[in-house]
C-alpha atoms as a PDB file:
ATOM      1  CA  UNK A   1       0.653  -6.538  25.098  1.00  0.00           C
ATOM      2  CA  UNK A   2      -1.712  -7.429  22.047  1.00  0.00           C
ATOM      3  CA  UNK A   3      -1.057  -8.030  18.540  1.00  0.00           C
ATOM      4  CA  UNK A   4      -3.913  -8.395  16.171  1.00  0.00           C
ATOM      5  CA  UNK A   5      -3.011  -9.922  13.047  1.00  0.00           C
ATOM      6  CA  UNK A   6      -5.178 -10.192  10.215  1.00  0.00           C
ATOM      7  CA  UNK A   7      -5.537 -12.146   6.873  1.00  0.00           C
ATOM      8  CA  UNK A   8      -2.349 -14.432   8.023  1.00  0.00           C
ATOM      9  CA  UNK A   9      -0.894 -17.286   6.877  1.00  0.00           C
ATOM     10  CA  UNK A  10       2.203 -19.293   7.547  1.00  0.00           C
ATOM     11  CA  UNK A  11       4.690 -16.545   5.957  1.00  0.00           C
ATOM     12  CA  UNK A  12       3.155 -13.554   6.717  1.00  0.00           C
ATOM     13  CA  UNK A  13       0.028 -11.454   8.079  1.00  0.00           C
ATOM     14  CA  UNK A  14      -1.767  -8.702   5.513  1.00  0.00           C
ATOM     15  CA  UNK A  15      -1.879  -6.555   8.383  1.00  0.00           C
ATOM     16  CA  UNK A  16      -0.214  -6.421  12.087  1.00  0.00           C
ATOM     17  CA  UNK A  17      -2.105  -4.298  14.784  1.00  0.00           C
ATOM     18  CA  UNK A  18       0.056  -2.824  17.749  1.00  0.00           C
ATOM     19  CA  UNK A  19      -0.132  -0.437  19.924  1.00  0.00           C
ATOM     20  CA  UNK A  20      -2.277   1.998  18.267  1.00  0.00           C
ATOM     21  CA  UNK A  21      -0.260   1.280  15.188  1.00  0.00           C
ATOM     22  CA  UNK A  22      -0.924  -0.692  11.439  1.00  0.00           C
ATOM     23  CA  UNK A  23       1.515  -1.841   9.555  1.00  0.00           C
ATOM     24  CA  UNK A  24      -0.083  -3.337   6.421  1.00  0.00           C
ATOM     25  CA  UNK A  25       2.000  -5.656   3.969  1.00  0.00           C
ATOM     26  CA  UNK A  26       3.599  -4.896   0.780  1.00  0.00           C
ATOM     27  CA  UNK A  27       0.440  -4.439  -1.364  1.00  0.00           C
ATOM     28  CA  UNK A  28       0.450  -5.757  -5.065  1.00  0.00           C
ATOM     29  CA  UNK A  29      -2.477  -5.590  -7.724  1.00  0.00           C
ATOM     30  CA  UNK A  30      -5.218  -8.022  -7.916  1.00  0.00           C
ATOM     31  CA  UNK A  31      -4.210  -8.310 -12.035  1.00  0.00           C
ATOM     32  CA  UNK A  32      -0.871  -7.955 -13.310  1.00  0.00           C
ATOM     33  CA  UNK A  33      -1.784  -7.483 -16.723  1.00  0.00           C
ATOM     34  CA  UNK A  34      -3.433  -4.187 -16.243  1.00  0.00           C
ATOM     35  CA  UNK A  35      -1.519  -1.002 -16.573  1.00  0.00           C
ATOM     36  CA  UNK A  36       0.243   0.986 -14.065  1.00  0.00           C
ATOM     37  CA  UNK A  37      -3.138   2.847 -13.486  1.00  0.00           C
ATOM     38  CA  UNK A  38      -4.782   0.351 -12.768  1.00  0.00           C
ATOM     39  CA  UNK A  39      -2.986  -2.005 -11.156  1.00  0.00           C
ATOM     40  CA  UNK A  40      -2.215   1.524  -8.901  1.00  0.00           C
ATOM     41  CA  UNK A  41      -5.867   1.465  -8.396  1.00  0.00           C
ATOM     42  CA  UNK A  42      -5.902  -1.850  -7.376  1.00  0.00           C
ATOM     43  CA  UNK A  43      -3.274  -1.493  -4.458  1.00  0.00           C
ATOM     44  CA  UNK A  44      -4.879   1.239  -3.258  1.00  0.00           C
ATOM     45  CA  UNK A  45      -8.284   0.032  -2.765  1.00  0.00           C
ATOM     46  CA  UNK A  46      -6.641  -3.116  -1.369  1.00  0.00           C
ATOM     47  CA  UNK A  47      -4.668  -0.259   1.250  1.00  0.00           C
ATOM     48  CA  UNK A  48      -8.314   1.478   1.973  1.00  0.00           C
ATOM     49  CA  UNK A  49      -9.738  -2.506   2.665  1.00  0.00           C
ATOM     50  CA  UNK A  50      -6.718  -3.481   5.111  1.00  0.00           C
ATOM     51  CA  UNK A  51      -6.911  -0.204   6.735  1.00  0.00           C
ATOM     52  CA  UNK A  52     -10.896  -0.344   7.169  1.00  0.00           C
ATOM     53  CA  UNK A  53     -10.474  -3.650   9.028  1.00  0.00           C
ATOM     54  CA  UNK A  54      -7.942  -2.313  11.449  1.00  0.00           C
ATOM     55  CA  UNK A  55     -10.387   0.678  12.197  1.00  0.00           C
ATOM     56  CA  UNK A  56      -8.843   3.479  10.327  1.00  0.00           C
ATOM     57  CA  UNK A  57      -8.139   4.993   6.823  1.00  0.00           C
ATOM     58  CA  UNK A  58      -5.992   6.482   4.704  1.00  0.00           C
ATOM     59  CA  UNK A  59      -6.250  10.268   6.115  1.00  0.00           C
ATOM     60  CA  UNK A  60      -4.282   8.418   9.306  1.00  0.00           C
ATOM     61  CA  UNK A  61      -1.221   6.950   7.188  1.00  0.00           C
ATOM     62  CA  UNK A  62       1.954   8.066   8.769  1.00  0.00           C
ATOM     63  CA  UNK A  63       4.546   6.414   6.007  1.00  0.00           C
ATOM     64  CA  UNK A  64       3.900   4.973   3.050  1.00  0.00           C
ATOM     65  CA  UNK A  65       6.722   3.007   0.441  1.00  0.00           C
ATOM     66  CA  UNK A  66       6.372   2.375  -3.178  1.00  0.00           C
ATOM     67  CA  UNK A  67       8.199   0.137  -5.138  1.00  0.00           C
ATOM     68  CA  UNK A  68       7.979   0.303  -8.992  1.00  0.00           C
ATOM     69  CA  UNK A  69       9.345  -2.024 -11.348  1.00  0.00           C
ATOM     70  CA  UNK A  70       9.714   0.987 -13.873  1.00  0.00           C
ATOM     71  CA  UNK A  71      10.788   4.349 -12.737  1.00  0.00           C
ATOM     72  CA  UNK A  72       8.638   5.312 -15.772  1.00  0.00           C
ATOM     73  CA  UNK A  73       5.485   4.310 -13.590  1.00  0.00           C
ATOM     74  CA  UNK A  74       6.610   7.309 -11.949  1.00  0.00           C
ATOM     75  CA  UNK A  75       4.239  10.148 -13.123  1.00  0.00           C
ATOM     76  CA  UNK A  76       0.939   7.863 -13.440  1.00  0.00           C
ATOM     77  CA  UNK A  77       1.433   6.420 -10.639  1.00  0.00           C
ATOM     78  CA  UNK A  78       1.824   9.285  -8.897  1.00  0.00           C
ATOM     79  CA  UNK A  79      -1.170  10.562 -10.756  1.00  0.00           C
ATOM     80  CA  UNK A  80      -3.101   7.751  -9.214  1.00  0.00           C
ATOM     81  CA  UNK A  81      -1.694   8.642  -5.272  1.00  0.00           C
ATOM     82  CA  UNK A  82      -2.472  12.343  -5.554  1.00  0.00           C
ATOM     83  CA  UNK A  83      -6.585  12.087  -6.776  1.00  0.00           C
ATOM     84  CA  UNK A  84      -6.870   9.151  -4.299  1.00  0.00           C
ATOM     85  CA  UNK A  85      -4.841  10.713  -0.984  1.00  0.00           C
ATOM     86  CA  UNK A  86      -6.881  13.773   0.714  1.00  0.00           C
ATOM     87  CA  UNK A  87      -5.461  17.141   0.499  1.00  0.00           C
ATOM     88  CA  UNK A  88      -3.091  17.840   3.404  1.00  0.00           C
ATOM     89  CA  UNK A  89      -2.928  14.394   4.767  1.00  0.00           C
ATOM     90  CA  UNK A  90       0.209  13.411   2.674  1.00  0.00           C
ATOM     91  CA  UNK A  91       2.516  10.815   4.709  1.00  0.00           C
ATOM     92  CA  UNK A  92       6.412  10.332   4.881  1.00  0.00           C
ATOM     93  CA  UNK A  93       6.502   8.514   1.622  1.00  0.00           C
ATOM     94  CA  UNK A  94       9.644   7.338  -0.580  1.00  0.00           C
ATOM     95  CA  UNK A  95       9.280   5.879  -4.092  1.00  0.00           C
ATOM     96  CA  UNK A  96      12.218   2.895  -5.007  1.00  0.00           C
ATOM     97  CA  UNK A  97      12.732   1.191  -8.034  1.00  0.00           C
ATOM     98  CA  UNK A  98      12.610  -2.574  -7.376  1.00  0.00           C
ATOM     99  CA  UNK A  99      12.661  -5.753  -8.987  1.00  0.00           C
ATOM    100  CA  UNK A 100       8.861  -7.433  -7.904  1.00  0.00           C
ATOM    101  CA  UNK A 101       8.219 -11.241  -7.202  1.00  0.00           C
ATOM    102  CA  UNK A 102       6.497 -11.221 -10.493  1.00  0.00           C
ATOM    103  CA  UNK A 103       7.715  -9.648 -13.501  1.00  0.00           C
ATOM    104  CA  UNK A 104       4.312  -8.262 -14.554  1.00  0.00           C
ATOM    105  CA  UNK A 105       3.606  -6.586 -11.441  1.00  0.00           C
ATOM    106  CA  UNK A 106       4.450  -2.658 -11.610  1.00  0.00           C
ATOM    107  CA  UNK A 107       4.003  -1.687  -8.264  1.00  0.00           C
ATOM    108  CA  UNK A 108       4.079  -2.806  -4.842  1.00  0.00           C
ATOM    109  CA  UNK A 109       3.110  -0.225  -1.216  1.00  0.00           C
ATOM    110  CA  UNK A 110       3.420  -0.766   1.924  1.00  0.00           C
ATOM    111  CA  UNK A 111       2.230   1.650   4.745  1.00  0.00           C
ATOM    112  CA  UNK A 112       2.216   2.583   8.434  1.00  0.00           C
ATOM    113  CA  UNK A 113      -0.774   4.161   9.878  1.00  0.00           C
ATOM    114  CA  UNK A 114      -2.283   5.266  13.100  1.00  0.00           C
ATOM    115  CA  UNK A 115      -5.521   3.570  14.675  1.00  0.00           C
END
């Protein structure tokens, strides 16, 4: 059995390879004093990066969970999701309102993909 983590540390691993699976880390902005938009942005690039080094991409994302800190993010957030995920290759996704390790941060995702 192999496990390829990636970007790890003592806590935790970005991103965990198994089994023809990826499970990638709650991802958070790189600057939590941008706007929902952007820090959206932000996570998802991070999400395309993580899922690039385990030899896939977004198209292969089987479940996806957001947390907001503001159920208000809702909308442009989702605004965000829907220009940057291709048409038909939506995942089992649920959206949660949370309380973030850092009060400035809006949103937090963490997926499951294919390889």
């Amino acid at each position: 059995m192999t496990i390829n983590r990636f970007e790890t540390n003592q806590r935790m691993s970005e991103l965990v390879v198994h089994n023809g699976t990826a499970y990638l880390a709650g991802q958070i902005p790189d600057d939590s004093s941008a706007d929902i938009g952007t820090q959206t942005e932000q996570v998802l690039a991070n999400i395309d990066r993580l899922l690039a080094l385990a030899g896939t991409d977004k198209t292969k994302i089987l479940s996806a969970t957001i947390y907001l800190a503001d159920m208000r993010y809702f909308p442009a957030m989702n605004a965000k999701w829907d220009a940057w995920i291709p048409q038909g290759a939506g995942p089992a996704r649920a959206t949660v309102h949370a309380a973030l390790a850092d009060p400035d941060i809006k949103i937090e995702i963490s997926v499951i993909a294919a390889v």
